[in-house]
N, C-alpha and C. Protein backbone atom coordinates (compact mmCIF):
# COMPACT_ATOMS: atom_id res chain seq x y z
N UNK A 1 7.86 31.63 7.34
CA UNK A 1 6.72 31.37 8.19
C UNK A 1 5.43 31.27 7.37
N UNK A 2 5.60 32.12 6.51
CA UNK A 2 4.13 32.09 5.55
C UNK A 2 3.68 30.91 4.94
N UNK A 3 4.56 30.39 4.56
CA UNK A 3 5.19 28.64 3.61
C UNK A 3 4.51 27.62 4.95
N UNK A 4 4.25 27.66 5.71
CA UNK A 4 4.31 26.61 6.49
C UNK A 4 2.54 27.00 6.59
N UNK A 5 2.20 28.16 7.33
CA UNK A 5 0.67 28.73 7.46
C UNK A 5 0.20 27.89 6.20
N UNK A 6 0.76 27.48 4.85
CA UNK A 6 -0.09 27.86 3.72
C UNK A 6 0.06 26.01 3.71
N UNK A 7 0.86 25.68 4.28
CA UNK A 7 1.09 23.97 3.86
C UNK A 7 0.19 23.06 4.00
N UNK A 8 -0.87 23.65 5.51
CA UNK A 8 -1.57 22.77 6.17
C UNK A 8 -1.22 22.20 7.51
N UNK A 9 -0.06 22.54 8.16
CA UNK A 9 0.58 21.75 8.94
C UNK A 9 0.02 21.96 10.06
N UNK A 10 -0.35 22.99 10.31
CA UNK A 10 -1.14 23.81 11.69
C UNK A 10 -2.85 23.34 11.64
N UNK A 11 -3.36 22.73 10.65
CA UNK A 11 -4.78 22.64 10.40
C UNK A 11 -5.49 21.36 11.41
N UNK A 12 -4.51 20.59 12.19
CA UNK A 12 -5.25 19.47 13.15
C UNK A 12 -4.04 19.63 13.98
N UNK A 13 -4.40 18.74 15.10
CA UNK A 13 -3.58 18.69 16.06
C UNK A 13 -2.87 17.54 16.27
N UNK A 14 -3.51 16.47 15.87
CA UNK A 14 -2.81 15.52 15.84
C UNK A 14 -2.32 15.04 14.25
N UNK A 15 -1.10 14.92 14.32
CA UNK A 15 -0.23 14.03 13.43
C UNK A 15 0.27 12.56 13.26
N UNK A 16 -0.51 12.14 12.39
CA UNK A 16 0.12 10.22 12.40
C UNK A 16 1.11 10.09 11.41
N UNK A 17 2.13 8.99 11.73
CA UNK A 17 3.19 8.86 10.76
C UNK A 17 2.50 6.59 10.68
N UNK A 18 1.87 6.31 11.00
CA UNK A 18 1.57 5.02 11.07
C UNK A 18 -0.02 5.05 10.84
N UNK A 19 -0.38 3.69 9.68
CA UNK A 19 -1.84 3.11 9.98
C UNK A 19 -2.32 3.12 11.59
N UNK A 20 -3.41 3.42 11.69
CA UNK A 20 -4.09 2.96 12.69
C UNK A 20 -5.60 1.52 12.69
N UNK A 21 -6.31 0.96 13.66
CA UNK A 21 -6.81 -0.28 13.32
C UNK A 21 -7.76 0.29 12.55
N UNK A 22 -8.07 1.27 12.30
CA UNK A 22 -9.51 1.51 12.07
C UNK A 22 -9.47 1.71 10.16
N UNK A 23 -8.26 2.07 9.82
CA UNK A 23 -8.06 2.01 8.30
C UNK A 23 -6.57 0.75 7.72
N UNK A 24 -7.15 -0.01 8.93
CA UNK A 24 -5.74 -0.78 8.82
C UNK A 24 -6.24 -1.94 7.51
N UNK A 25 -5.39 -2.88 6.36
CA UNK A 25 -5.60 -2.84 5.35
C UNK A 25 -5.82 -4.54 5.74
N UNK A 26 -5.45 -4.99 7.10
CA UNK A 26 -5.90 -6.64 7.30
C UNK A 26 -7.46 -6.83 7.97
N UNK A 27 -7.97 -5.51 8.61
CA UNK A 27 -9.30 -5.25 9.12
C UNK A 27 -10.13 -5.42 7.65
N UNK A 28 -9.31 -5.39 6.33
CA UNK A 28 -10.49 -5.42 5.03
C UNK A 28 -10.65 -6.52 4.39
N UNK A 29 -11.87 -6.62 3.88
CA UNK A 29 -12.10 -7.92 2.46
C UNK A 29 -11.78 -8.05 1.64
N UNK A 30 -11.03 -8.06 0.82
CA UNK A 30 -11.12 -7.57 -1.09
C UNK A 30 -10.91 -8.73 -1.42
N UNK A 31 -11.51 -10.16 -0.97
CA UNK A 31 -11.60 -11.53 -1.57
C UNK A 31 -12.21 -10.93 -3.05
N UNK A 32 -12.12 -11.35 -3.57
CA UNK A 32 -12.70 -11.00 -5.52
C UNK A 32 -12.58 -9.91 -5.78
N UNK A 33 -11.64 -9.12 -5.86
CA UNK A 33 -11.77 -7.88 -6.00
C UNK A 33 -10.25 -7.85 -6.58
N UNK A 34 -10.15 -7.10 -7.72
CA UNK A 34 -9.45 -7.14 -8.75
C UNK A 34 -8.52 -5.55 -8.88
N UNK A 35 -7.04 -5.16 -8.34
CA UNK A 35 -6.75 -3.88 -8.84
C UNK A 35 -5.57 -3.52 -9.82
N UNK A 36 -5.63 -2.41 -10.06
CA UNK A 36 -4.26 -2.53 -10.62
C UNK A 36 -3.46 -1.04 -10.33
N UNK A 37 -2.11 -1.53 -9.74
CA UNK A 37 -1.24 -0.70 -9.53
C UNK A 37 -0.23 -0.15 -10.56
N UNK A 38 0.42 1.19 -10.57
CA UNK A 38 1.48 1.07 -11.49
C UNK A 38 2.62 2.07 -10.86
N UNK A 39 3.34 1.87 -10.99
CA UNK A 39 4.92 2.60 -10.02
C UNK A 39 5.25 1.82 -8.85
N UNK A 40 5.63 0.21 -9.27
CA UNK A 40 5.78 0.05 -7.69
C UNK A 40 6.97 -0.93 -8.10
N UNK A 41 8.01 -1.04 -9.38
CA UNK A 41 9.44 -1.97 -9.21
C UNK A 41 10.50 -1.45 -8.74
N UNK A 42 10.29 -0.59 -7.73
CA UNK A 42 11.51 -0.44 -7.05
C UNK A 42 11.53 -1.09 -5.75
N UNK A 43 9.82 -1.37 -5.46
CA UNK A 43 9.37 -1.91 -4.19
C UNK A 43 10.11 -1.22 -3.01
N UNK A 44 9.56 0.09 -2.55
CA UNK A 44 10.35 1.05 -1.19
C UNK A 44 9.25 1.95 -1.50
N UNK A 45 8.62 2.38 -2.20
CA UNK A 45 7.97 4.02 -2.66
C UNK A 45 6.34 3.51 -2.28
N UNK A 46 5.69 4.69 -2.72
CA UNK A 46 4.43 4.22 -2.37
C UNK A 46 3.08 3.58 -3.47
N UNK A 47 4.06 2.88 -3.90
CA UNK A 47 2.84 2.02 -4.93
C UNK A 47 3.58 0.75 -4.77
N UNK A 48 4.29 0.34 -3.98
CA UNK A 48 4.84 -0.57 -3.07
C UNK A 48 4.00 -0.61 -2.07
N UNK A 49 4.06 0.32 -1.43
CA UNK A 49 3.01 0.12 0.31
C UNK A 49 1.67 0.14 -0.34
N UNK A 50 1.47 0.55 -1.69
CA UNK A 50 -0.27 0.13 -1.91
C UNK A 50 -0.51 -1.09 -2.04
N UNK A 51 0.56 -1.86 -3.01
CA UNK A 51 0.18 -2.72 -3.54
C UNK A 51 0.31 -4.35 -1.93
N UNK A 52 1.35 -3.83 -1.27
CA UNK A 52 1.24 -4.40 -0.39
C UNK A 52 0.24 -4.38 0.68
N UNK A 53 -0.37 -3.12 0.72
CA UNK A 53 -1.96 -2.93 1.53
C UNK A 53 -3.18 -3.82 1.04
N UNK A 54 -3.16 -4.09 -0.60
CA UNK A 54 -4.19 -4.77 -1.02
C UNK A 54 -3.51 -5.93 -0.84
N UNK A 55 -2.55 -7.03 -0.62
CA UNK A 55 -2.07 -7.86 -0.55
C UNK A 55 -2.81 -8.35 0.78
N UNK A 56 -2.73 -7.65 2.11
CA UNK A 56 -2.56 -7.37 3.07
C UNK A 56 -4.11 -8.09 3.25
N UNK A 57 -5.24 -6.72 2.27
CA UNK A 57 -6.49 -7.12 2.55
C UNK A 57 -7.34 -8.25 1.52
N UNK A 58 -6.16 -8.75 1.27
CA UNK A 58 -6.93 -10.19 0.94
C UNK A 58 -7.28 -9.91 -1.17
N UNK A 59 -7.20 -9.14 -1.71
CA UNK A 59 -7.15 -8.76 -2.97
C UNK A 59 -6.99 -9.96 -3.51
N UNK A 60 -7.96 -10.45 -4.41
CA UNK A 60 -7.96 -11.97 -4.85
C UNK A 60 -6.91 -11.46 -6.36
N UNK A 61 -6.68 -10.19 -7.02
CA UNK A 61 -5.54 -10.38 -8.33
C UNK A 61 -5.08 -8.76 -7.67
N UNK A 62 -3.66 -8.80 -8.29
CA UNK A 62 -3.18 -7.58 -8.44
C UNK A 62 -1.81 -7.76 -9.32
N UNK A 63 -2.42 -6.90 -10.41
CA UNK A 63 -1.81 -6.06 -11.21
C UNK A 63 -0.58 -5.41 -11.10
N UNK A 64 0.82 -5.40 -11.10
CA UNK A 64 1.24 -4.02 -11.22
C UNK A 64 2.32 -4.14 -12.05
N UNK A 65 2.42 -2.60 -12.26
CA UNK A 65 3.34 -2.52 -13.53
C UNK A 65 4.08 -0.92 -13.36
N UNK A 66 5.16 -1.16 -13.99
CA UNK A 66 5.70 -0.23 -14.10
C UNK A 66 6.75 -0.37 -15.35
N UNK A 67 7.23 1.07 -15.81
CA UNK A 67 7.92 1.58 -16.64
C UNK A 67 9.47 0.73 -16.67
N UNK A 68 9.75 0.37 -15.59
CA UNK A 68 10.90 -0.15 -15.22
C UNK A 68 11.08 -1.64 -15.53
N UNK A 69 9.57 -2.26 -15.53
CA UNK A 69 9.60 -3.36 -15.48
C UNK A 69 9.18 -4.41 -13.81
N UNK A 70 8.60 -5.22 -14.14
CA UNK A 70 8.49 -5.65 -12.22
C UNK A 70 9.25 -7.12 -12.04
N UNK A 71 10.34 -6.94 -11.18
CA UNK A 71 11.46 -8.50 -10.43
C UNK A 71 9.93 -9.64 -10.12
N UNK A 72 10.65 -10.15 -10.21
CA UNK A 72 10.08 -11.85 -9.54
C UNK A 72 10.26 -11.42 -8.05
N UNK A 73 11.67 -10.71 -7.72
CA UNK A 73 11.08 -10.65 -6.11
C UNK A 73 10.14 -9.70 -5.39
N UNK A 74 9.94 -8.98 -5.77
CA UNK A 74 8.59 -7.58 -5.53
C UNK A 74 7.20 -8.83 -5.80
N UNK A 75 7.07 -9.67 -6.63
CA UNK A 75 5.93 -10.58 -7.03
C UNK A 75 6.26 -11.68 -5.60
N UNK A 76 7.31 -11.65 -5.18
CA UNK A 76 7.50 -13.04 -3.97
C UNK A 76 7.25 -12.04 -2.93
N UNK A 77 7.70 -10.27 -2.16
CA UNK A 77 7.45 -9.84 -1.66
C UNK A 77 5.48 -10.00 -1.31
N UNK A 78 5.09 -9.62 -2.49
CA UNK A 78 3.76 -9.32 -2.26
C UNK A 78 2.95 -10.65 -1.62
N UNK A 79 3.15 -11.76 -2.49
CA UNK A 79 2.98 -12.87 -2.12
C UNK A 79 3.00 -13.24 -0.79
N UNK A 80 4.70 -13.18 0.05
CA UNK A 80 4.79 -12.94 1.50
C UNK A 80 3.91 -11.95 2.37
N UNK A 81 3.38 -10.80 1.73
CA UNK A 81 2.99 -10.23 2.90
C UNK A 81 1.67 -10.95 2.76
N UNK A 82 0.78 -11.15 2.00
CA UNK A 82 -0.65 -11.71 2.05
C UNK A 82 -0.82 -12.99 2.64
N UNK A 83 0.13 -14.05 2.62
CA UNK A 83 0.66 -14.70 3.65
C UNK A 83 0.67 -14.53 4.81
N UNK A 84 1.49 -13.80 5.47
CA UNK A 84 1.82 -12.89 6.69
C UNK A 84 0.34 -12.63 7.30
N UNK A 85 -0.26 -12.12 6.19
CA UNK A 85 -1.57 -11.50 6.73
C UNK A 85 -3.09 -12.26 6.85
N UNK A 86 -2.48 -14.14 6.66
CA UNK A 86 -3.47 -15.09 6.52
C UNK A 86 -4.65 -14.62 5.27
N UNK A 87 -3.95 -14.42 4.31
CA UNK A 87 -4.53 -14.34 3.20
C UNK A 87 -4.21 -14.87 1.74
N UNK A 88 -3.62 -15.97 2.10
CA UNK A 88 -3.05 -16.56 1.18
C UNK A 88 -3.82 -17.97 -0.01
C-alpha cells in the first residue's frame, strides 16, 4: 500500500490513457521547424509515437536515429502519418 501512496497515482482524479484536442499534435505548426529523435527503429515504443507526433504537426525535417539502425519502412511509416494528417 505504501508503494502506490508514494507513486503518485492517488494525486488527481482523473486519469487519461489518450491525447486529448487541446495537446493534440495536428492542432500544431512546426512548418520549419527542425527535430531530432533517437530510439525510435523498432517503431512501437515511444520515440516512435514522438516522432510520429511531429510528423503529425507538420515538422518540416525529422531526424531519427537509433543504435539499431532506422528501416526504410519506419521512414514510409512517418511519411504516411504526415500525410494522413494533411501535412505532406
Amino acid at each position: 500500500m505504501a508503494a502506490r501512496a508514494l507513486s503518485g497515482a492517488d494525486f488527481t482524479t482523473k486519469h487519461r490513457s489518450t491525447s486529448y484536442d487541446y495537446i493534440s499534435p495536428i492542432g500544431l505548426n512546426l512548418t520549419g521547424k527542425h527535430v531530432l529523435i533517437t530510439g525510435v527503429a523498432w517503431g512501437d515504443g515511444s520515440g516512435y509515437a514522438t516522432a510520429t507526433a511531429f510528423a503529425r504537426a507538420g515538422a518540416s525535417m525529422i531526424a531519427v536515429a537509433d543504435l539499431h539502425g532506422v528501416s526504410d519502412d519506419l521512414v514510409s511509416k512517418l511519411k504516411m502519418a504526415a500525410t494522413q494528417a494533411g501535412r505532406s
